[in-house]
N, C-alpha and C. Protein backbone atom coordinates (compact mmCIF):
# COMPACT_ATOMS: atom_id res chain seq x y z
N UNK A 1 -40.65 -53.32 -26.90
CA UNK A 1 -40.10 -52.05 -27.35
C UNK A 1 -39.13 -51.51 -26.29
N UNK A 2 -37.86 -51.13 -26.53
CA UNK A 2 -36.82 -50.35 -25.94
C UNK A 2 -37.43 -49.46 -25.10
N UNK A 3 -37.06 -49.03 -23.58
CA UNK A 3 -36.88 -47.79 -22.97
C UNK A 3 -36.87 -46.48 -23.72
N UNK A 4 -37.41 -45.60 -23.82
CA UNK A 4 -36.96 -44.19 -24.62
C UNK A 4 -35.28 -44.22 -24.75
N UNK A 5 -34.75 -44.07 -22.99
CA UNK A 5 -33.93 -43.17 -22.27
C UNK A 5 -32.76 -45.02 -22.52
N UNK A 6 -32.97 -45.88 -23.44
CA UNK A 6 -31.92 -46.94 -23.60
C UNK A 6 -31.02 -46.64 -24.35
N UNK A 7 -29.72 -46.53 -24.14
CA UNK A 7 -28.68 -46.74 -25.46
C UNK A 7 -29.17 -47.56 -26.46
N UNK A 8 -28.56 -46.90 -27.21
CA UNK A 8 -28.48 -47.59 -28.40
C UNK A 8 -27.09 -47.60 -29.24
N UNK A 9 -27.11 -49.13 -30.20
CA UNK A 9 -25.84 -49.10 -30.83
C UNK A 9 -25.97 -48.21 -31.87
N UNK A 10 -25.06 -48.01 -32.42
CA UNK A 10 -25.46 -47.12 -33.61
C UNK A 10 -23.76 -47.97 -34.54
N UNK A 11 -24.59 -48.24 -35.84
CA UNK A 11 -23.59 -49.26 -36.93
C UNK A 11 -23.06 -48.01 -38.01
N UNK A 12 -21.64 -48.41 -37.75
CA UNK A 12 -20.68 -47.65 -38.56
C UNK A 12 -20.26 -48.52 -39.98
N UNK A 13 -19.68 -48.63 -40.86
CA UNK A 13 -18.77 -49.32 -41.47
C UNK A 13 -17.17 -49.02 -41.55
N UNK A 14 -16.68 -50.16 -41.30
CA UNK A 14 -15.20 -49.40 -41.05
C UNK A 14 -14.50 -49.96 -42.40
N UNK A 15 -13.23 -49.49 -42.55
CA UNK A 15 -12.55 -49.97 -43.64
C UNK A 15 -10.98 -50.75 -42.63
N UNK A 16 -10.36 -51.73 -42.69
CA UNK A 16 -9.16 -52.35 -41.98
C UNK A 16 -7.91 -52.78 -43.19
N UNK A 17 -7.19 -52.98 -42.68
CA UNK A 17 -6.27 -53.60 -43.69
C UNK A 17 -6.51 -54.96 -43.52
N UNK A 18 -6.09 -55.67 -44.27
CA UNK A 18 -6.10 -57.18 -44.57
C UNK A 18 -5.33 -57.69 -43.37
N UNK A 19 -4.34 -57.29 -42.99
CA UNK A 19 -3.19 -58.01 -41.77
C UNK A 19 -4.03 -57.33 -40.67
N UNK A 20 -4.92 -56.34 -40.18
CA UNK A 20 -5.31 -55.64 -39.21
C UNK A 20 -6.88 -56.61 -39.01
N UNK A 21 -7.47 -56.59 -39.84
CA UNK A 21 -8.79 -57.39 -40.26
C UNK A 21 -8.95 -58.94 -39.54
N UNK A 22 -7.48 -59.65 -40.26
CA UNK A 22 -7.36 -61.20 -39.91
C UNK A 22 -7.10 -61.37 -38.18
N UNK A 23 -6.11 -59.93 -37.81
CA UNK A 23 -5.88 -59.88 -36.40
C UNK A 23 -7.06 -59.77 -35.79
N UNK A 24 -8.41 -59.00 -36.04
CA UNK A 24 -9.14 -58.26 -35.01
C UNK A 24 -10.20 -60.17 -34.89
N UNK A 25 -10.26 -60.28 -36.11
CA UNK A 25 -11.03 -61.48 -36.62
C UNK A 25 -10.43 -62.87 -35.62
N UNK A 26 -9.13 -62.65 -35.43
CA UNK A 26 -8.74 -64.06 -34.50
C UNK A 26 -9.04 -63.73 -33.16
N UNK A 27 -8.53 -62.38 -32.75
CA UNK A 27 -8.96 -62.32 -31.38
C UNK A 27 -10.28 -62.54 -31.29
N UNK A 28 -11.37 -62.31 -31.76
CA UNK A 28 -12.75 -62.51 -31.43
C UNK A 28 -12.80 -63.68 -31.47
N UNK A 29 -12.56 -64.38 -32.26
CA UNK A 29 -12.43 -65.88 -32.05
C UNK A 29 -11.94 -66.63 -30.97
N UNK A 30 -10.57 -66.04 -30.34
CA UNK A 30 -9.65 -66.44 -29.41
C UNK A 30 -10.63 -65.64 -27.86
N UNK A 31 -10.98 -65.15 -28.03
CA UNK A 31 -11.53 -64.11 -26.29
C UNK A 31 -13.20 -64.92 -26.48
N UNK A 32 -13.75 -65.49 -27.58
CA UNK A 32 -15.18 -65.52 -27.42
C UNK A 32 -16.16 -64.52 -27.89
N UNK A 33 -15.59 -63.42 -28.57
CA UNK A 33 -16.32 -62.05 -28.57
C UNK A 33 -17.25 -61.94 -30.13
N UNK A 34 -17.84 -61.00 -30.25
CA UNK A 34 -17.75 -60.81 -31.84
C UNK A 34 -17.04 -59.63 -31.88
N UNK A 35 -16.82 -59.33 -33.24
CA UNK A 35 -15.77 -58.59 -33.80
C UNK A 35 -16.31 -57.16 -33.20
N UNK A 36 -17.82 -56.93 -33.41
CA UNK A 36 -17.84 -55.05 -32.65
C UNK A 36 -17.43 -54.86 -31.76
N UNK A 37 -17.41 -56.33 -30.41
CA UNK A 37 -17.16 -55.97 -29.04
C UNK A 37 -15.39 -55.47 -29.32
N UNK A 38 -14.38 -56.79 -29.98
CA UNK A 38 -13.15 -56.74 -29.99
C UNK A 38 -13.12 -54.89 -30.45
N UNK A 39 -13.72 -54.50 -31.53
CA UNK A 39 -13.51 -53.04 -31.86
C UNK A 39 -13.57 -51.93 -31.02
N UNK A 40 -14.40 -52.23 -30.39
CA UNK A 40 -14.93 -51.12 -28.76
C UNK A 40 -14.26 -51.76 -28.19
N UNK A 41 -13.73 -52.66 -27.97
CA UNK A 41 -12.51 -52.96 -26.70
C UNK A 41 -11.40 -52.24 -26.70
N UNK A 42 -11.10 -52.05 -28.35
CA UNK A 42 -9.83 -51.32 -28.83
C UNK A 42 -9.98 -49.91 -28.68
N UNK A 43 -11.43 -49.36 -29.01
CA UNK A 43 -11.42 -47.68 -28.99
C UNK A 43 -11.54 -47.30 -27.27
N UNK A 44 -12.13 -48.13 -26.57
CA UNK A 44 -11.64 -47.96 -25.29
C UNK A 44 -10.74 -47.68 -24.86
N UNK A 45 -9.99 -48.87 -25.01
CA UNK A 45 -7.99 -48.87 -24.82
C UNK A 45 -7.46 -47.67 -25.18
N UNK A 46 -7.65 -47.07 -26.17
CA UNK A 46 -7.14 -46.21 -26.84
C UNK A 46 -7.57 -44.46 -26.38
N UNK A 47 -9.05 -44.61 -25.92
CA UNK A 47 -9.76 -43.39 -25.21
C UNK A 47 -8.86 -43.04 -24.23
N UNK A 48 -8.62 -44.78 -22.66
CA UNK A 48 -8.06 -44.37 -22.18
C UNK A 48 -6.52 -43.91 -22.70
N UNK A 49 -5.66 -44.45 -23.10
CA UNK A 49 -4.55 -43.78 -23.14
C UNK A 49 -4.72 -42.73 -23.35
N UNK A 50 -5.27 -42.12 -24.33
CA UNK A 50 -5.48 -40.66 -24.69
C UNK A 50 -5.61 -39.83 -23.57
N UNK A 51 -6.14 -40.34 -22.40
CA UNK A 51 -6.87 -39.38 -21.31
C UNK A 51 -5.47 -39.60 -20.44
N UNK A 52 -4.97 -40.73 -20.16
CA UNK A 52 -3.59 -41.05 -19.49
C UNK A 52 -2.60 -40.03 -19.84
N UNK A 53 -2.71 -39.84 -21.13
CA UNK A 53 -1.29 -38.79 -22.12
C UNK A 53 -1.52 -37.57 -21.56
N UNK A 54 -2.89 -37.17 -21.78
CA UNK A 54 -3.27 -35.95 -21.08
C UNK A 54 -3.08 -35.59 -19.69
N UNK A 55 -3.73 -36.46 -19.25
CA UNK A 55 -3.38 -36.60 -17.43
C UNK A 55 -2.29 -35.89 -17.56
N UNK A 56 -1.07 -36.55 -17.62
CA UNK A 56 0.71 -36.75 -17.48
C UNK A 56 1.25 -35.23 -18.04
N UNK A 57 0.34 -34.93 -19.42
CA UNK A 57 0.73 -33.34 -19.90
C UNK A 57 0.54 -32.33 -18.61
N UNK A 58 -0.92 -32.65 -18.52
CA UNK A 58 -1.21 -31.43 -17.43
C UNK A 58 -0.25 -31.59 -16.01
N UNK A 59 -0.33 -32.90 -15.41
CA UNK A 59 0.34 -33.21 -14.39
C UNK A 59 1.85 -32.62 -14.73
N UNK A 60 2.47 -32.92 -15.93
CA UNK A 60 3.95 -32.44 -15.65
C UNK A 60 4.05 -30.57 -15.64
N UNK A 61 3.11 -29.98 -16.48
CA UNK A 61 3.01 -28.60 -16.39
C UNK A 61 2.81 -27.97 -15.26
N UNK A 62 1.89 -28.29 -13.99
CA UNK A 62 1.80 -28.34 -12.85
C UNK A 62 2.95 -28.67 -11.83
N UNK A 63 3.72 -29.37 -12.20
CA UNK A 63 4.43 -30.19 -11.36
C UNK A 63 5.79 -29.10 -11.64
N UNK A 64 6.12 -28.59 -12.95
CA UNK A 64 6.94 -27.68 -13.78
C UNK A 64 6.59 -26.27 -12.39
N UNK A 65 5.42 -26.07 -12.69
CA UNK A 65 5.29 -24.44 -12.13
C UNK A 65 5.55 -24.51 -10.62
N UNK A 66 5.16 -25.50 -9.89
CA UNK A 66 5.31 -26.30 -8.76
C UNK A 66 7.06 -25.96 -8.46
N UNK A 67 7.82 -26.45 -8.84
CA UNK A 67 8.97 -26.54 -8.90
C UNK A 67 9.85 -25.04 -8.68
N UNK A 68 8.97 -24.04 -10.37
CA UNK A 68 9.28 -22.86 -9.88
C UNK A 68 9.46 -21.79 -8.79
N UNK A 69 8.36 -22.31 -7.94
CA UNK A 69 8.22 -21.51 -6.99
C UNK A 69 8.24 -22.03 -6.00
N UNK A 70 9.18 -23.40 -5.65
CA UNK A 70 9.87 -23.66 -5.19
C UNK A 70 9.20 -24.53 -4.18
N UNK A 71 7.83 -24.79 -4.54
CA UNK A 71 7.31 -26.24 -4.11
C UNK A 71 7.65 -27.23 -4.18
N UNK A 72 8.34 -28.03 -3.40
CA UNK A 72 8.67 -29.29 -3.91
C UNK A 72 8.26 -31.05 -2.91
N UNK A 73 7.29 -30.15 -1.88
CA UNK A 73 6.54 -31.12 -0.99
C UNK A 73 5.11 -30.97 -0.39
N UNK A 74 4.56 -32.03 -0.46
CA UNK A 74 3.14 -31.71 -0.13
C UNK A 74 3.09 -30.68 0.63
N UNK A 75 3.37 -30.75 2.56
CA UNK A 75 3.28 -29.86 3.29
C UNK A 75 3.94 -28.33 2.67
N UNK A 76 4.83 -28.22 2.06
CA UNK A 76 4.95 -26.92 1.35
C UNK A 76 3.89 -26.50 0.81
N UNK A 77 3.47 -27.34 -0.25
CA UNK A 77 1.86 -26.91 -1.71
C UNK A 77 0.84 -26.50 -0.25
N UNK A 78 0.37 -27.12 0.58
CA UNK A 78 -0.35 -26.84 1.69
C UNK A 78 -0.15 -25.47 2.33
N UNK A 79 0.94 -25.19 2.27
CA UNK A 79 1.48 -23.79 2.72
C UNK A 79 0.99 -22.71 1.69
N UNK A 80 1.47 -23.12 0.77
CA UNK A 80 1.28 -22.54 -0.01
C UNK A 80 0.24 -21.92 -0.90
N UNK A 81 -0.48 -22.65 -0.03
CA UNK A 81 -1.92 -22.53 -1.25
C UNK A 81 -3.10 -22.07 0.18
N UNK A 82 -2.27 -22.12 1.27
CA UNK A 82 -3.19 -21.34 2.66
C UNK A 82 -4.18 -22.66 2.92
N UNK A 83 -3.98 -24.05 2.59
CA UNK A 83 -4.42 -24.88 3.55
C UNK A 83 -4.14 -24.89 4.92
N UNK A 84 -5.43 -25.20 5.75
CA UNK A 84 -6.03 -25.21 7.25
C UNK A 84 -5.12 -26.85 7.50
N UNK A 85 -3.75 -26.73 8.83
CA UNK A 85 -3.50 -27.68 8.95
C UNK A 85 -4.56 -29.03 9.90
């Protein structure tokens, strides 16, 4: 019997297209995998980018206000923000 405190999978059904299906179906074939791993390989991939896109939003908004006020080097932001040299 399982740990209480073990993950567990939990089974979805998905729907694919026919050209998306035959693709996910060869790579598992081609890497060794079965097809759930190839699927969670993909929503991974995809988590991260999502978090990458975000990163880069916040980072450029920061980097934007940064600019305004006329930060434009570390030792400045340090100044600026009353960092202990």
């Amino acid at each position: 019997m399982p740990a209480p405190d073990a993950p567990r999978a939990v089974k979805k059904a998905i729907s694919l297209p026919p050209d998306l299906a035959r693709f996910a179906i060869a790579t598992a074939r081609e890497d060794g995998k079965s097809l759930s791993a190839v699927v969670q390989d993909a929503l991974r991939a995809y988590r991260l980018a999502r978090l990458r896109g975000e990163y880069r939003e916040v980072q450029g908004y920061w980097s934007e206000r940064a600019r305004a006020t006329g930060v434009l080097t570390e030792q400045q932001l340090d100044r600026y923000l009353g960092s202990p040299d």
